[in-house]
N, C-alpha and C. Protein backbone atom coordinates (compact mmCIF):
# COMPACT_ATOMS: atom_id res chain seq x y z
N UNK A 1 7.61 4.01 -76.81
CA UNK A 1 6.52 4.91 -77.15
C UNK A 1 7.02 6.34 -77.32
N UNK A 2 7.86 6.89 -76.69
CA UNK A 2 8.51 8.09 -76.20
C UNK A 2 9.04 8.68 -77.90
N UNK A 3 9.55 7.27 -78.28
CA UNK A 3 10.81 7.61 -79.53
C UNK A 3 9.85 7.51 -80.36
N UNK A 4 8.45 6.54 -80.69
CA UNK A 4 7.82 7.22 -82.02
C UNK A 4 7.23 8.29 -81.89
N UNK A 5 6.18 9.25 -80.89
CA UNK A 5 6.29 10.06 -80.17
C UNK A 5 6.92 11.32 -81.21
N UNK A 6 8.16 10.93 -80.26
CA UNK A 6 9.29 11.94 -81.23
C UNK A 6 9.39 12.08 -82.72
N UNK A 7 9.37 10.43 -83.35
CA UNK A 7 9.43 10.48 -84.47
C UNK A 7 8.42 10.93 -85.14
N UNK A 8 7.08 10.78 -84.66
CA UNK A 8 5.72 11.77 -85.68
C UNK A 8 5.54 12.74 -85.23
N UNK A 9 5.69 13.76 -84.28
CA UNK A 9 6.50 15.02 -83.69
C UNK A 9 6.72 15.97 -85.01
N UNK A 10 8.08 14.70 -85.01
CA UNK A 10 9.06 16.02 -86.05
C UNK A 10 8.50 15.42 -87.57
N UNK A 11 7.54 14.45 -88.17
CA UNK A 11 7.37 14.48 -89.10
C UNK A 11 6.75 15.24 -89.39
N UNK A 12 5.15 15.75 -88.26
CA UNK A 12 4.54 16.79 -88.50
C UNK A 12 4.97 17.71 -88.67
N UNK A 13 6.08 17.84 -88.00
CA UNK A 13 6.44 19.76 -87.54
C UNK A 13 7.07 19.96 -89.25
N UNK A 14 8.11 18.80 -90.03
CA UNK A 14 8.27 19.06 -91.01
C UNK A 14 7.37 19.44 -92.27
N UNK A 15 5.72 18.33 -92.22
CA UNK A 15 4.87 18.97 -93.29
C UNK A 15 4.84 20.39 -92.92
N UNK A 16 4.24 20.46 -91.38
CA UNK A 16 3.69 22.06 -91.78
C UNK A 16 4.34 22.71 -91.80
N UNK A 17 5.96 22.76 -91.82
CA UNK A 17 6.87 23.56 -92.09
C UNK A 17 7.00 23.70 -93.78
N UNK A 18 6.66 22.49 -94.66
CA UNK A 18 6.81 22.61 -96.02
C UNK A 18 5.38 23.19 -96.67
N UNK A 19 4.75 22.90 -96.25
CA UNK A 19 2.93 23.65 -96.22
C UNK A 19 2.99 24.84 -96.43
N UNK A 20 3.81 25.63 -95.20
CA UNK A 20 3.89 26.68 -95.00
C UNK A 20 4.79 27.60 -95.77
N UNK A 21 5.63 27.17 -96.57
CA UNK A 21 6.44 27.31 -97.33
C UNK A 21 5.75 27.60 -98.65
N UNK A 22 5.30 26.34 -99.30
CA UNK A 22 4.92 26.11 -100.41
C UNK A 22 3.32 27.15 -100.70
N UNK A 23 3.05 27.35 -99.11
CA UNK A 23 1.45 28.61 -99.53
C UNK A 23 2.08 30.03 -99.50
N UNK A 24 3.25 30.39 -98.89
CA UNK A 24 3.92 31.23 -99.24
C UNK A 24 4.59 31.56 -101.04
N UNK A 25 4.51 30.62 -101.47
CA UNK A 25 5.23 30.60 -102.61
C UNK A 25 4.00 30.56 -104.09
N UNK A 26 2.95 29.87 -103.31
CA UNK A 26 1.60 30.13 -104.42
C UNK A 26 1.07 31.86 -103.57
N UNK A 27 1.10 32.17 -102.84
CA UNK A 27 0.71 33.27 -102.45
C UNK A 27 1.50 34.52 -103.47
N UNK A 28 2.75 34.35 -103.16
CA UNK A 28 3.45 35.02 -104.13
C UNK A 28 3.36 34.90 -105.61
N UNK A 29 3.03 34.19 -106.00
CA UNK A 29 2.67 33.84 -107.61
C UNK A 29 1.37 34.32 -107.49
N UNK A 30 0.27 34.15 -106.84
CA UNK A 30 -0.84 34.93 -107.14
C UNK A 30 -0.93 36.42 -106.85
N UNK A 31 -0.12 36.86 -106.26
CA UNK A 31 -0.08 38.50 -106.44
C UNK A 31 0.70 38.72 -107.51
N UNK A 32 1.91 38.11 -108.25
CA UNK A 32 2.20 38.76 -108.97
C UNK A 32 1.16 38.79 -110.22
N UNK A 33 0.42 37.95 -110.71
CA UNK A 33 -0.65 37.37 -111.26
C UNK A 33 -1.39 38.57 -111.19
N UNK A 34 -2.20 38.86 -110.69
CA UNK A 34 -2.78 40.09 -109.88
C UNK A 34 -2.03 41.48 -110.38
N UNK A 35 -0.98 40.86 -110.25
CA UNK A 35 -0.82 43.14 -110.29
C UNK A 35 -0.73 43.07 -111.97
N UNK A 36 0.25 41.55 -112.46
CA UNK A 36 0.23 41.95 -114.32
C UNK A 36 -1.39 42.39 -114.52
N UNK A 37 -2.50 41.40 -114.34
CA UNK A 37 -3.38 41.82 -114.58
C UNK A 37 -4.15 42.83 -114.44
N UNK A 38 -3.75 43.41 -113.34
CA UNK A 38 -4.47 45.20 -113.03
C UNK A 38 -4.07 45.98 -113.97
N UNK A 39 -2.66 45.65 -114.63
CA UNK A 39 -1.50 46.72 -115.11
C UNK A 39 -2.01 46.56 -116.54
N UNK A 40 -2.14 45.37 -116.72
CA UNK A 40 -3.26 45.21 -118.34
C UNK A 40 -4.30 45.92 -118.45
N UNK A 41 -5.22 45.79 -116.93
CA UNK A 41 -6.62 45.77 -117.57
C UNK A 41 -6.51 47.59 -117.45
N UNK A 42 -5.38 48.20 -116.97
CA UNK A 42 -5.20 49.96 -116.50
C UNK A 42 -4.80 50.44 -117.85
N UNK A 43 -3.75 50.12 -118.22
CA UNK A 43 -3.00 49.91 -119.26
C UNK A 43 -3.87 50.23 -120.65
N UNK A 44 -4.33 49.22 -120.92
CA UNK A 44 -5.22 48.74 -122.35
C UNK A 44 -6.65 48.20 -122.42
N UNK A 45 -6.91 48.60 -120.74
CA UNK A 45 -8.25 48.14 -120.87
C UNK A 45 -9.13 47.06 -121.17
N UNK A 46 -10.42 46.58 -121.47
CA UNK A 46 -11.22 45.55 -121.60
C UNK A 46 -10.70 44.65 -122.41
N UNK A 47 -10.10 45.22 -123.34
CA UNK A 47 -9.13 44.52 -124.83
C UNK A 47 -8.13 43.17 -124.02
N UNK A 48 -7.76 43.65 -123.21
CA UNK A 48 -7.12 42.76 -122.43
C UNK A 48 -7.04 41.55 -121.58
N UNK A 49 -8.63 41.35 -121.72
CA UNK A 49 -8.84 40.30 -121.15
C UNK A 49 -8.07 38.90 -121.38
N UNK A 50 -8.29 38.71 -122.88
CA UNK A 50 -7.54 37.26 -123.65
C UNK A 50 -6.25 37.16 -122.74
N UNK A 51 -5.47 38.40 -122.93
CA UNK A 51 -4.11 38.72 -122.09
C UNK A 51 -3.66 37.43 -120.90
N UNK A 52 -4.77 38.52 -119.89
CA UNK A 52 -5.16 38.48 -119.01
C UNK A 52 -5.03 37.08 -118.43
N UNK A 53 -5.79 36.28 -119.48
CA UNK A 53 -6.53 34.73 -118.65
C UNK A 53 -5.07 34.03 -119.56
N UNK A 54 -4.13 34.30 -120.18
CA UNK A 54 -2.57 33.85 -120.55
C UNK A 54 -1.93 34.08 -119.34
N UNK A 55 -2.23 35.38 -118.60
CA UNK A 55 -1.30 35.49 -117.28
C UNK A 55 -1.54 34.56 -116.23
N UNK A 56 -2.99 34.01 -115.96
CA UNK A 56 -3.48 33.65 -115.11
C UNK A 56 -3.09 32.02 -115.08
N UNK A 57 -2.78 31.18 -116.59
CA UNK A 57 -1.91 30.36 -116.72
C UNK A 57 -0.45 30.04 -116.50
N UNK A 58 0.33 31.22 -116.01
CA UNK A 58 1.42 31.13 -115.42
C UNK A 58 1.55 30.52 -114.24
N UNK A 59 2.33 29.21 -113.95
CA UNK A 59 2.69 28.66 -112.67
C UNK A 59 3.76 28.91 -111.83
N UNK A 60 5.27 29.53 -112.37
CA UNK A 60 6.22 29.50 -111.85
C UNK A 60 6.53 30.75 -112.06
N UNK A 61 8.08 30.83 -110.61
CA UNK A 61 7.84 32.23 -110.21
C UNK A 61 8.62 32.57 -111.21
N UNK A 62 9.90 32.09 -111.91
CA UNK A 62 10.80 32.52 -112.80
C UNK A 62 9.95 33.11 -114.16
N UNK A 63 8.91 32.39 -114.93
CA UNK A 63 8.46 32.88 -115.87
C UNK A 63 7.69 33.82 -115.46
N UNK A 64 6.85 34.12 -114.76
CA UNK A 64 6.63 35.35 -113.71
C UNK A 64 7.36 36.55 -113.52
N UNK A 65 8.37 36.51 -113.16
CA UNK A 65 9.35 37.38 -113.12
C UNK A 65 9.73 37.75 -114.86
N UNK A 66 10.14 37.10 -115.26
CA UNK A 66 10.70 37.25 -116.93
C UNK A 66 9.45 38.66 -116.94
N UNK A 67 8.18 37.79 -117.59
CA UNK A 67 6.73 38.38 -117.97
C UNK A 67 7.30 39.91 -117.23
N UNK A 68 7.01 39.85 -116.00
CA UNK A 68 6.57 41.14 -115.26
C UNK A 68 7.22 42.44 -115.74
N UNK A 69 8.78 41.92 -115.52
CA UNK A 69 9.63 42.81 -116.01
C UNK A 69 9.64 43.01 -117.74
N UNK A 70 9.56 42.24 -118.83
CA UNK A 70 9.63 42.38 -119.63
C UNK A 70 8.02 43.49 -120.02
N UNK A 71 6.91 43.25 -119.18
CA UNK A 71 5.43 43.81 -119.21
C UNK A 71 5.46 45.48 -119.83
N UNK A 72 5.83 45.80 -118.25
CA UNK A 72 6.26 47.08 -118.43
C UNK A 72 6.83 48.01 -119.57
N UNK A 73 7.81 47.61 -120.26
CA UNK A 73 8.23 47.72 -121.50
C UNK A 73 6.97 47.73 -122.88
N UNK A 74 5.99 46.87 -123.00
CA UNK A 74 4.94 46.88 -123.51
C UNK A 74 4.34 48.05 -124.23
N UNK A 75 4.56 48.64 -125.22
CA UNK A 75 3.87 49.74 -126.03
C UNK A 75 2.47 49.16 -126.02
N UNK A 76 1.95 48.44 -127.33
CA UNK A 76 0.60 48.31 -127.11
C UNK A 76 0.60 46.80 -126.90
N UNK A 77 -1.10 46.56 -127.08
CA UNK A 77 -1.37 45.22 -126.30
C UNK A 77 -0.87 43.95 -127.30
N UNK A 78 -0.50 44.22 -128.80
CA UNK A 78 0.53 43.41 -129.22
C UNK A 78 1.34 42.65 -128.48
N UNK A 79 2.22 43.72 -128.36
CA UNK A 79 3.66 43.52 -127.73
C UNK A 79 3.27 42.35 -126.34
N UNK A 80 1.73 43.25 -125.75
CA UNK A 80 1.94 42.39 -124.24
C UNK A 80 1.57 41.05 -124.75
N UNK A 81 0.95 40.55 -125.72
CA UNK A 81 0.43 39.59 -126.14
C UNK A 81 1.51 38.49 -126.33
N UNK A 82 2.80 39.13 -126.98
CA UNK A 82 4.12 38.33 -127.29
C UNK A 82 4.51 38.02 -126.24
N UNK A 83 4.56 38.74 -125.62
CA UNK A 83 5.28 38.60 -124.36
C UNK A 83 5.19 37.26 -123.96
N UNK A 84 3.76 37.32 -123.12
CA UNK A 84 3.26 36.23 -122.64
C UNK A 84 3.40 34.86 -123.26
């Protein structure tokens, strides 16, 4: 009894160790989500919405990152439009 015990123990301790991980990692994708979109809607205003709901389709942090940094660079809402 002792040893399964142990063994669903550490299976738990492993989900909520990967749980905890993985809401860290959508947490971080939704702020960055968040700030492109503030930086649009500051930026260029209402026009930006369409933008906007393209950013909000981003899942991963790498294309995330690309976007963010490339954002900034953005003359008008063209450009942010390519981007995305």
């Amino acid at each position: 009894m002792q040893m399964t015990t142990s063994w669903y123990e550490k299976g738990r301790a492993e989900g909520r160790a990967k749980g905890r991980a993985e809401g860290r990692v959508e947490g971080k994708i939704e702020a960055k989500r968040e700030v492109m979109c503030k930086y649009l809607a500051r930026r260029f205003g209402v026009d930006s919405a369409s933008v906007q709901d393209k950013v909000q389709q981003l899942t991963d942090m790498d294309s995330l990152d690309r976007v963010l940094e490339q954002l900034f660079a953005a003359n008008t809402l063209e450009e942010a439009r390519n981007i995305i």
